[in-house]
C-alpha atoms as a PDB file:
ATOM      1  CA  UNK A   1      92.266  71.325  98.695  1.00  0.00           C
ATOM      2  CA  UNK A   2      94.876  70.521 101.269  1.00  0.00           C
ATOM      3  CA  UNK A   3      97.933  72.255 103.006  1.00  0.00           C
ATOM      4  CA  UNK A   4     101.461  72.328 102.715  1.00  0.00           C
ATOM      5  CA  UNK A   5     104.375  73.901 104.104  1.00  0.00           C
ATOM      6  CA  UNK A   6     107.584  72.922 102.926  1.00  0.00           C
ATOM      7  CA  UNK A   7     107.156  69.012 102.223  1.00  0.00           C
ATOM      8  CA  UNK A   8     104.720  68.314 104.791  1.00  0.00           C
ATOM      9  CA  UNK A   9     101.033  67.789 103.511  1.00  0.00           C
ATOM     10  CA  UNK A  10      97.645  68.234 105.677  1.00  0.00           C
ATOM     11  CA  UNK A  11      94.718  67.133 103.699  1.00  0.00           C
ATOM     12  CA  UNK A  12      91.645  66.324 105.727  1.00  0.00           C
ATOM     13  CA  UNK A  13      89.268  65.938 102.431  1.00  0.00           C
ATOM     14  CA  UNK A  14      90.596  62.813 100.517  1.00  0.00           C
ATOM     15  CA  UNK A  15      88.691  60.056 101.985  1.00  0.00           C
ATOM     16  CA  UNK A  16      85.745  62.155  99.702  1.00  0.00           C
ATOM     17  CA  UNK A  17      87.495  59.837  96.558  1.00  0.00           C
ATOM     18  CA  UNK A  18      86.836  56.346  96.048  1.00  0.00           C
ATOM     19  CA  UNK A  19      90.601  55.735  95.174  1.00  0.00           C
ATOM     20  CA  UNK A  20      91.950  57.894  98.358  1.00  0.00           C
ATOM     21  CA  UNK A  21      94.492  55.426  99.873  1.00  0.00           C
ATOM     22  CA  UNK A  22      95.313  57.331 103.049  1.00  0.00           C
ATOM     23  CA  UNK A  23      91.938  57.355 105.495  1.00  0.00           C
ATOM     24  CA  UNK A  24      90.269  60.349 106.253  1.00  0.00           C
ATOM     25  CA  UNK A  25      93.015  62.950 107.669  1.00  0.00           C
ATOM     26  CA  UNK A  26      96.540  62.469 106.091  1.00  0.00           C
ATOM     27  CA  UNK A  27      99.006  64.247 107.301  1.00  0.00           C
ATOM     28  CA  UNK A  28     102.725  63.246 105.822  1.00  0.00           C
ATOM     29  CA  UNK A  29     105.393  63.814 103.476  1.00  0.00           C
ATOM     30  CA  UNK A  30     105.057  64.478  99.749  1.00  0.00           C
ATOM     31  CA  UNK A  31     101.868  62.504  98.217  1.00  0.00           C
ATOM     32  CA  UNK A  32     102.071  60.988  95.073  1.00  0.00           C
ATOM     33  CA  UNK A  33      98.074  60.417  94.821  1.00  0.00           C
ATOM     34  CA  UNK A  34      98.207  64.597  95.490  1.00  0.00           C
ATOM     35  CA  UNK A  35     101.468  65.016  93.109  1.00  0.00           C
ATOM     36  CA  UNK A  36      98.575  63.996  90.470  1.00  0.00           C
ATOM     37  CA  UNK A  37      96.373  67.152  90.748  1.00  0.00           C
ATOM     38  CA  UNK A  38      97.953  70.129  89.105  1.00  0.00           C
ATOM     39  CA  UNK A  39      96.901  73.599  90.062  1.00  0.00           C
ATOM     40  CA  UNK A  40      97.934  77.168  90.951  1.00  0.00           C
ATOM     41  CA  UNK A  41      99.538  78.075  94.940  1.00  0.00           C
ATOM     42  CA  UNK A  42      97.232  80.925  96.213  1.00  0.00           C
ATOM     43  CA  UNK A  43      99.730  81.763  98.242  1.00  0.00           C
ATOM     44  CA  UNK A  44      99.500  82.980 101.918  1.00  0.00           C
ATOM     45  CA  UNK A  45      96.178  81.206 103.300  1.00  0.00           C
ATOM     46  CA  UNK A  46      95.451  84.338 106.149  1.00  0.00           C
ATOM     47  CA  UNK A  47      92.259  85.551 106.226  1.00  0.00           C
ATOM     48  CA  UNK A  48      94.217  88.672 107.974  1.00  0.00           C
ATOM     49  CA  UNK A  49      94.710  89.503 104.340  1.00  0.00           C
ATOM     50  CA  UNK A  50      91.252  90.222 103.521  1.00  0.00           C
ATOM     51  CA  UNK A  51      90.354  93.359 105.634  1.00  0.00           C
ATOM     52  CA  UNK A  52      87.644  94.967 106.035  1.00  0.00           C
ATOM     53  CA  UNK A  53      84.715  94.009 108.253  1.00  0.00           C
ATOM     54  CA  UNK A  54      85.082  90.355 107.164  1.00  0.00           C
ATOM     55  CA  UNK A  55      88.692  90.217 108.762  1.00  0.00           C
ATOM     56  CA  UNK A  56      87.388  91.885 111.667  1.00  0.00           C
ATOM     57  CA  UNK A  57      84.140  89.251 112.016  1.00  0.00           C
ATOM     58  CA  UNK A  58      86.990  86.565 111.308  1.00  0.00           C
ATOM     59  CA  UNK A  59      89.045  88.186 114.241  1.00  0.00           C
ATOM     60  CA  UNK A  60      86.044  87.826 116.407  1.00  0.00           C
ATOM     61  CA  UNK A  61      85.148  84.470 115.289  1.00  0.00           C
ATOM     62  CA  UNK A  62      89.163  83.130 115.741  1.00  0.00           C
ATOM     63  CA  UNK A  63      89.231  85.028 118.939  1.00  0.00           C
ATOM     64  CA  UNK A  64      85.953  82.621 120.445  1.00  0.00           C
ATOM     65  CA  UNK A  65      87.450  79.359 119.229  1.00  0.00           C
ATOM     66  CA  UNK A  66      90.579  80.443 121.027  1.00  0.00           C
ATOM     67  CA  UNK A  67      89.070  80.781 124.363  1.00  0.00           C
ATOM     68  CA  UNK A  68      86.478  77.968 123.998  1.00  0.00           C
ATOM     69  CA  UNK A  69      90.008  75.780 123.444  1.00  0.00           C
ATOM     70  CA  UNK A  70      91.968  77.043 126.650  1.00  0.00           C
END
């Protein structure tokens, strides 16, 4: 799985393959080695979406990594 907005690509799990080219974070344009995968957009990744008490615990849990950060 990786991320991508517009053409920029975040993938921080494809040093896990013996044929990943880029080192363990890769964070660029348009990959071809990615372009190979196919596979469906799930859309939105906000785990705001989810609500319920498990967007609420995920509120918390956001909130703590904030202020440990700052």
């Amino acid at each position: 799985m990786w991320l991508k907005q517009g053409d920029l690509v975040i993938d921080i799990t494809g040093d896990q393959f013996g044929d990943w080219p880029h080192g363990p974070v890769f964070v660029g344009k348009e990959c071809s080695w990615l372009a190979a995968f196919s596979g469906v957009d799930s859309g939105l990744a906000d785990y705001r979406q989810l609500g319920g008490s498990l967007e609420v615990e995920l509120d918390a849990s956001y909130a703590a990594l904030i202020a440990a950060a700052t």
